[in-house]
C-alpha atoms as a PDB file:
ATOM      1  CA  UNK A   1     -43.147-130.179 -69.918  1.00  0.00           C
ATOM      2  CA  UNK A   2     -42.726-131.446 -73.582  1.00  0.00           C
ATOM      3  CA  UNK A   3     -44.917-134.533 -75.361  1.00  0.00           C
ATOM      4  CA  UNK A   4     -44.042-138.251 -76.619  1.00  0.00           C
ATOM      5  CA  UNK A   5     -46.324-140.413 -78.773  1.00  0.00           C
ATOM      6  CA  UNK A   6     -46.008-143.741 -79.265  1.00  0.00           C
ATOM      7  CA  UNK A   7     -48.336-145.999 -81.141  1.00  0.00           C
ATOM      8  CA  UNK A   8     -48.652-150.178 -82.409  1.00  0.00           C
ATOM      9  CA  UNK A   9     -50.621-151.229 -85.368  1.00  0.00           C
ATOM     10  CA  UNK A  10     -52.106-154.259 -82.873  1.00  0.00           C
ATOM     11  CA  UNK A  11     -50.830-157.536 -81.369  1.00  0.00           C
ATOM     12  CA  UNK A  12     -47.949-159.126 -83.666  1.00  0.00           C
ATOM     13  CA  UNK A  13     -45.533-157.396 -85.207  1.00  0.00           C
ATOM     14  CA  UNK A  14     -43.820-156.599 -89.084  1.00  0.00           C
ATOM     15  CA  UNK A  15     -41.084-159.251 -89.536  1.00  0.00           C
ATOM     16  CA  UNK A  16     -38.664-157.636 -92.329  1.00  0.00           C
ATOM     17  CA  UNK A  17     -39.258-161.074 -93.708  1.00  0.00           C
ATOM     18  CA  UNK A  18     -42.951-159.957 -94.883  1.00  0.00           C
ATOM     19  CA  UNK A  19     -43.072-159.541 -98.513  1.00  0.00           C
ATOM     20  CA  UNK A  20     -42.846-155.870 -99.374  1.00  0.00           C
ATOM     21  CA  UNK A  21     -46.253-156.032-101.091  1.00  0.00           C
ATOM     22  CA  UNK A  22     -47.560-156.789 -97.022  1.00  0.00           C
ATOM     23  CA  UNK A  23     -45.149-154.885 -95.002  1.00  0.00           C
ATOM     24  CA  UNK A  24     -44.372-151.175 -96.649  1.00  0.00           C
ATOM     25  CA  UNK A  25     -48.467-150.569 -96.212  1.00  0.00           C
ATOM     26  CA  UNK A  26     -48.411-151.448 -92.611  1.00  0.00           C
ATOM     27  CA  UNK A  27     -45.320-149.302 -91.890  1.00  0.00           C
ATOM     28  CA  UNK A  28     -46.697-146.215 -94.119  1.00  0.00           C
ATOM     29  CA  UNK A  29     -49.299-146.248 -92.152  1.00  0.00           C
ATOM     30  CA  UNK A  30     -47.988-146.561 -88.888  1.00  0.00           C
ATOM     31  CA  UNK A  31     -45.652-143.562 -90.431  1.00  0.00           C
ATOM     32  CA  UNK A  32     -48.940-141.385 -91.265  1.00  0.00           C
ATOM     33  CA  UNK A  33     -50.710-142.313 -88.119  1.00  0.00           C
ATOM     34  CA  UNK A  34     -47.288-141.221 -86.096  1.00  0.00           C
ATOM     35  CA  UNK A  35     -47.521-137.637 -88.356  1.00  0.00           C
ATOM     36  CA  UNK A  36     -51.104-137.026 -87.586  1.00  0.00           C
ATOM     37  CA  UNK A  37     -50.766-137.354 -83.517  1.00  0.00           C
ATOM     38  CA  UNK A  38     -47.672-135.030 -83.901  1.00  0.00           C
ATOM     39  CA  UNK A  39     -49.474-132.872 -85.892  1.00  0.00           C
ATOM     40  CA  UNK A  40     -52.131-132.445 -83.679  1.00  0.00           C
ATOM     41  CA  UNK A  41     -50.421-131.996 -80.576  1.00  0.00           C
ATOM     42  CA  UNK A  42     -48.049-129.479 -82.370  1.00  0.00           C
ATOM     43  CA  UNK A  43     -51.356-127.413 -83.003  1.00  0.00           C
ATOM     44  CA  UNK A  44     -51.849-128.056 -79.027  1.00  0.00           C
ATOM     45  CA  UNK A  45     -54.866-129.978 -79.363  1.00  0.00           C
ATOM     46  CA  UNK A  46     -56.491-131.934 -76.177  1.00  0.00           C
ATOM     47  CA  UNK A  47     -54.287-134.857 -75.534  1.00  0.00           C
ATOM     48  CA  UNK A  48     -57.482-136.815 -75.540  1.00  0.00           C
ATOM     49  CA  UNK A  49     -58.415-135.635 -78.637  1.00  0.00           C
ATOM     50  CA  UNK A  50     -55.425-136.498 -79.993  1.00  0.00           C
ATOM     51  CA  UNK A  51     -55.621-140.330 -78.997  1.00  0.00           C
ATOM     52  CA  UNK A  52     -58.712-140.595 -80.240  1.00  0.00           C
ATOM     53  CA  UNK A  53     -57.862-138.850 -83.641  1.00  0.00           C
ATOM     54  CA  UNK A  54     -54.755-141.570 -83.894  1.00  0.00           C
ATOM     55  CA  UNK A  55     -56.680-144.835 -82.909  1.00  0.00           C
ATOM     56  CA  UNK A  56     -59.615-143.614 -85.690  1.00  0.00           C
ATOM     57  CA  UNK A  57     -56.952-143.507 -88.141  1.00  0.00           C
ATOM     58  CA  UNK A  58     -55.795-147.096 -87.129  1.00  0.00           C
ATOM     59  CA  UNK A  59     -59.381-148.111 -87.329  1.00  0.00           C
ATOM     60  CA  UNK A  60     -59.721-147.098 -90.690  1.00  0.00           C
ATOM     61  CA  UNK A  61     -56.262-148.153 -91.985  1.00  0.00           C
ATOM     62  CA  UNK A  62     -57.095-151.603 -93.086  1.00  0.00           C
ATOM     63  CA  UNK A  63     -53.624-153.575 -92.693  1.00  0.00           C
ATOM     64  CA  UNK A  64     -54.305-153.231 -88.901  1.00  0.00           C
ATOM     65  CA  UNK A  65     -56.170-155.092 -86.480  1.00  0.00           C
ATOM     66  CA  UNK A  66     -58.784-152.922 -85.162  1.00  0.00           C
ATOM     67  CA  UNK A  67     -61.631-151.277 -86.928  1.00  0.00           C
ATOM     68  CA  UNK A  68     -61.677-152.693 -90.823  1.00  0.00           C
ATOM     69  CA  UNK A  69     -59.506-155.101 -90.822  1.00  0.00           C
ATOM     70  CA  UNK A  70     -59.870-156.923 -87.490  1.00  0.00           C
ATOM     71  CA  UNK A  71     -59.507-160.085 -86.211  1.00  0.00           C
ATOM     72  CA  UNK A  72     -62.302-162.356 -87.065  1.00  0.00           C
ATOM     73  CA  UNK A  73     -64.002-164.680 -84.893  1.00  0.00           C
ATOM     74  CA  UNK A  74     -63.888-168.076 -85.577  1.00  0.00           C
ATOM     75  CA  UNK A  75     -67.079-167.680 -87.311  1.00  0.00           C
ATOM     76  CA  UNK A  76     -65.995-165.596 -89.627  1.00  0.00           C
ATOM     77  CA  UNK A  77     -67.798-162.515 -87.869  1.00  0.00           C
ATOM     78  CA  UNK A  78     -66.142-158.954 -86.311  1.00  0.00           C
ATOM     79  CA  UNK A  79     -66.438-158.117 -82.496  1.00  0.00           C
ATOM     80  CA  UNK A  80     -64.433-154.382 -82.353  1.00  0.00           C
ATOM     81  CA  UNK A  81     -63.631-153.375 -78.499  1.00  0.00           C
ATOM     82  CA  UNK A  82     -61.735-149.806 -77.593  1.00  0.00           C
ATOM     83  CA  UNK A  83     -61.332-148.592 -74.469  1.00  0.00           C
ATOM     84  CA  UNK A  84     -59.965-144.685 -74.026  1.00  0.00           C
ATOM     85  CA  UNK A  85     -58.904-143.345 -70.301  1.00  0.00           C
ATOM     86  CA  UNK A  86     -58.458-139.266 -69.484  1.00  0.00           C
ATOM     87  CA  UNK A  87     -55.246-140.011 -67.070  1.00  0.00           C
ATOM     88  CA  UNK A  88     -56.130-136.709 -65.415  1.00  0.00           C
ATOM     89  CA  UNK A  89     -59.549-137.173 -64.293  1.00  0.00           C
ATOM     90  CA  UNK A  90     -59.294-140.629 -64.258  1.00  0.00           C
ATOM     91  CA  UNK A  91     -62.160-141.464 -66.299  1.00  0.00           C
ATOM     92  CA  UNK A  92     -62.167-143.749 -68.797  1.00  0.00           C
ATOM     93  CA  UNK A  93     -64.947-145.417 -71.114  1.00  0.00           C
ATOM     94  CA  UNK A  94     -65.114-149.097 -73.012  1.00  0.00           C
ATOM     95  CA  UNK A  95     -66.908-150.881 -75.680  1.00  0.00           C
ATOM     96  CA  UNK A  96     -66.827-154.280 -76.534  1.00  0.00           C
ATOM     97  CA  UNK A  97     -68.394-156.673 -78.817  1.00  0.00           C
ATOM     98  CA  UNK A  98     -69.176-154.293 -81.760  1.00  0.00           C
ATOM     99  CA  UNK A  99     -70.128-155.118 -85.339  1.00  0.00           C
ATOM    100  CA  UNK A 100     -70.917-152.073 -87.165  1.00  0.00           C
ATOM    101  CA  UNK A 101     -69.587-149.263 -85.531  1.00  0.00           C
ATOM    102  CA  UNK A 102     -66.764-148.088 -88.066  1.00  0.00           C
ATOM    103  CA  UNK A 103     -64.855-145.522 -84.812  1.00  0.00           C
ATOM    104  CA  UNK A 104     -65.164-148.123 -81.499  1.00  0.00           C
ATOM    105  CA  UNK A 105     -62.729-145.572 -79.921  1.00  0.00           C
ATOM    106  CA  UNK A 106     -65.568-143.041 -80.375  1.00  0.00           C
ATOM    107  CA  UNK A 107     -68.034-144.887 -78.821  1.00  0.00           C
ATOM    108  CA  UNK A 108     -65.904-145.844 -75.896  1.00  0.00           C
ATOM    109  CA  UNK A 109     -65.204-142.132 -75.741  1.00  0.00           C
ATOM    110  CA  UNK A 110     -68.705-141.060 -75.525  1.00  0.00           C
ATOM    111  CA  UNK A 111     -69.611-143.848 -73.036  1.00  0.00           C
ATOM    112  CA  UNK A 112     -66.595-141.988 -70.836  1.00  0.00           C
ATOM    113  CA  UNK A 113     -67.993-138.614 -71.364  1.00  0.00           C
ATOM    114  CA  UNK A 114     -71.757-138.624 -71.917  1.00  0.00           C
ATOM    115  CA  UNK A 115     -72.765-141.891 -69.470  1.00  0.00           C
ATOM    116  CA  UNK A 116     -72.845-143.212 -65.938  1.00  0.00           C
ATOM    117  CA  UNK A 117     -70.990-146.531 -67.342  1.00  0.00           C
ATOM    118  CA  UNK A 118     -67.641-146.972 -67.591  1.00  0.00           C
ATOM    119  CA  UNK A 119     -68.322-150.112 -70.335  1.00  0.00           C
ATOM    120  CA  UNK A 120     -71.124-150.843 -72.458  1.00  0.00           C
ATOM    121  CA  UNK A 121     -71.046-154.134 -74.634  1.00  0.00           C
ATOM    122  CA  UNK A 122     -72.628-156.153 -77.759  1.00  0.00           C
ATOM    123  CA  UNK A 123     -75.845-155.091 -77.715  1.00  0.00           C
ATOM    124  CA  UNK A 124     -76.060-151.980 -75.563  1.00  0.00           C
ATOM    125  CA  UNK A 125     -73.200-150.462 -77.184  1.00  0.00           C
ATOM    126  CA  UNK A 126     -74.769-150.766 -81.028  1.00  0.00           C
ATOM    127  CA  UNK A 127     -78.264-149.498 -79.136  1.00  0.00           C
ATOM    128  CA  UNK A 128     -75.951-146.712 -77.721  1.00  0.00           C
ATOM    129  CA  UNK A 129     -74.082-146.022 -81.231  1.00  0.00           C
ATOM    130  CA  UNK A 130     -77.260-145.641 -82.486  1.00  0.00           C
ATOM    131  CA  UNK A 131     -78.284-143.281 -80.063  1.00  0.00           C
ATOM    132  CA  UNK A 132     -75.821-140.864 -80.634  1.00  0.00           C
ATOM    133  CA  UNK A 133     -75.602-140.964 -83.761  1.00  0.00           C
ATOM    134  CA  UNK A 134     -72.074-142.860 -84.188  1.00  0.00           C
ATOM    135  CA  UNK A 135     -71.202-143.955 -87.893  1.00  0.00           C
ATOM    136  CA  UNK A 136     -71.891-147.569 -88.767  1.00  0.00           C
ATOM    137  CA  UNK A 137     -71.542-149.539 -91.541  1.00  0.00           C
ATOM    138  CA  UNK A 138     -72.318-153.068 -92.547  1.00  0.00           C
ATOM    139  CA  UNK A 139     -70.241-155.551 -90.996  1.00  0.00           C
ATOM    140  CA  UNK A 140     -68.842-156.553 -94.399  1.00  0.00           C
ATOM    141  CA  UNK A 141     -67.021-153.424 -93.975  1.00  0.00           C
ATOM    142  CA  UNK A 142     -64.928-154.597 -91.768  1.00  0.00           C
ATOM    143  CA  UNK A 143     -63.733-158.092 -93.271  1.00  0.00           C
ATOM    144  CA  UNK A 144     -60.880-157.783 -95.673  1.00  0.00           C
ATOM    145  CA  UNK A 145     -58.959-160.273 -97.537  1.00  0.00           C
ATOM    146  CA  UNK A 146     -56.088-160.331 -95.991  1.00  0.00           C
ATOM    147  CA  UNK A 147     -58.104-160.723 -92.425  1.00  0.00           C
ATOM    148  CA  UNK A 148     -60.372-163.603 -93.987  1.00  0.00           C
ATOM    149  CA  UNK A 149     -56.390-165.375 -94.611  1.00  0.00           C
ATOM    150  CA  UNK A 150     -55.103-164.612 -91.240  1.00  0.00           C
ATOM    151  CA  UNK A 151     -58.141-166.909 -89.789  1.00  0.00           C
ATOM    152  CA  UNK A 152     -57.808-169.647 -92.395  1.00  0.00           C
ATOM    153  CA  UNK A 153     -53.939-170.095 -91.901  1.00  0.00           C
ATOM    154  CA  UNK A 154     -55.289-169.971 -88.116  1.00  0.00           C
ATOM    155  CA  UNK A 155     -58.068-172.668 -88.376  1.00  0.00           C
ATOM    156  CA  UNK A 156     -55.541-174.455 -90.921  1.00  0.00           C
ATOM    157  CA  UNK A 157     -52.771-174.863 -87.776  1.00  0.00           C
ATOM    158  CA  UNK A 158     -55.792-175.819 -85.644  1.00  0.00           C
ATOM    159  CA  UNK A 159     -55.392-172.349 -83.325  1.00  0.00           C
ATOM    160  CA  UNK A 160     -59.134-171.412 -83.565  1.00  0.00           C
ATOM    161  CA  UNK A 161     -60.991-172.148 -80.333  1.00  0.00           C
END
């Protein structure tokens, strides 16, 4: 049996309208997110280790939402969630409500494989993070300009609850 990998950059999508400036980042690095997952199952590495390698590398690419770069409250504030499933043994592990943990598809991971939960959230989750040793960073990290414009154009059409 061969392999297929697909991926999204989150909820929208990249008009062709975008200015260049805005849309060749976003599809470079859906590109290099696509050539890491095939590189790693090429070099037959654990399917599940190869979702979570792709989602970190979303995470950390900042023209998507999840990780830096996420959607911000309408306080101005990050809440991360990832959620991460083994389709063979049917476990799975989520997080939600996260504001310094710079891999949430980590964390879910480890609340999969080293809990009796199947979700931890806000609170528990950072306490959890901290137990194991997860990498955080200051929620600053997360806010970029480009998301801090995405929720003013959204308060500015009055879509903000």
């Amino acid at each position: 049996m061969g392999w297929a990998i697909a991926l999204h950059g989150g909820a929208g999508d990249i008009p062709h309208s975008l200015p260049p400036d805005r849309r060749l980042p976003r599809e470079a690095g859906l590109r290099h997110c696509l050539d890491v997952g095939i590189a790693a199952l090429k070099a037959h590495k654990h399917p599940l280790d190869v979702v979570e390698l792709v989602v970190r590398e979303l995470e950390n690419y900042p023209h998507f939402n999840a990780g830096k770069g996420s959607v911000l409250t309408s306080s101005g504030t990050v809440e991360m969630e990832a959620s991460i499933m083994d389709g063979k043994s049917k476990k799975c592990g989520a997080v939600s409500g996260l504001s310094t943990v710079v891999n949430a598809v980590s964390l879910a991971r480890l609340v999969m494989e080293k809990t009796p939960h199947i979700y931890l959230g806000f609170h528990g989750a950072e306490a959890f993070a901290r137990e194991q040793g997860v990498e955080t960073a200051d929620p600053s990290y997360f806010i970029t300009p480009e998301n801090i414009e995405r929720l003013k154009q959204a308060q500015d059409a009055n879509r903000v609850q």
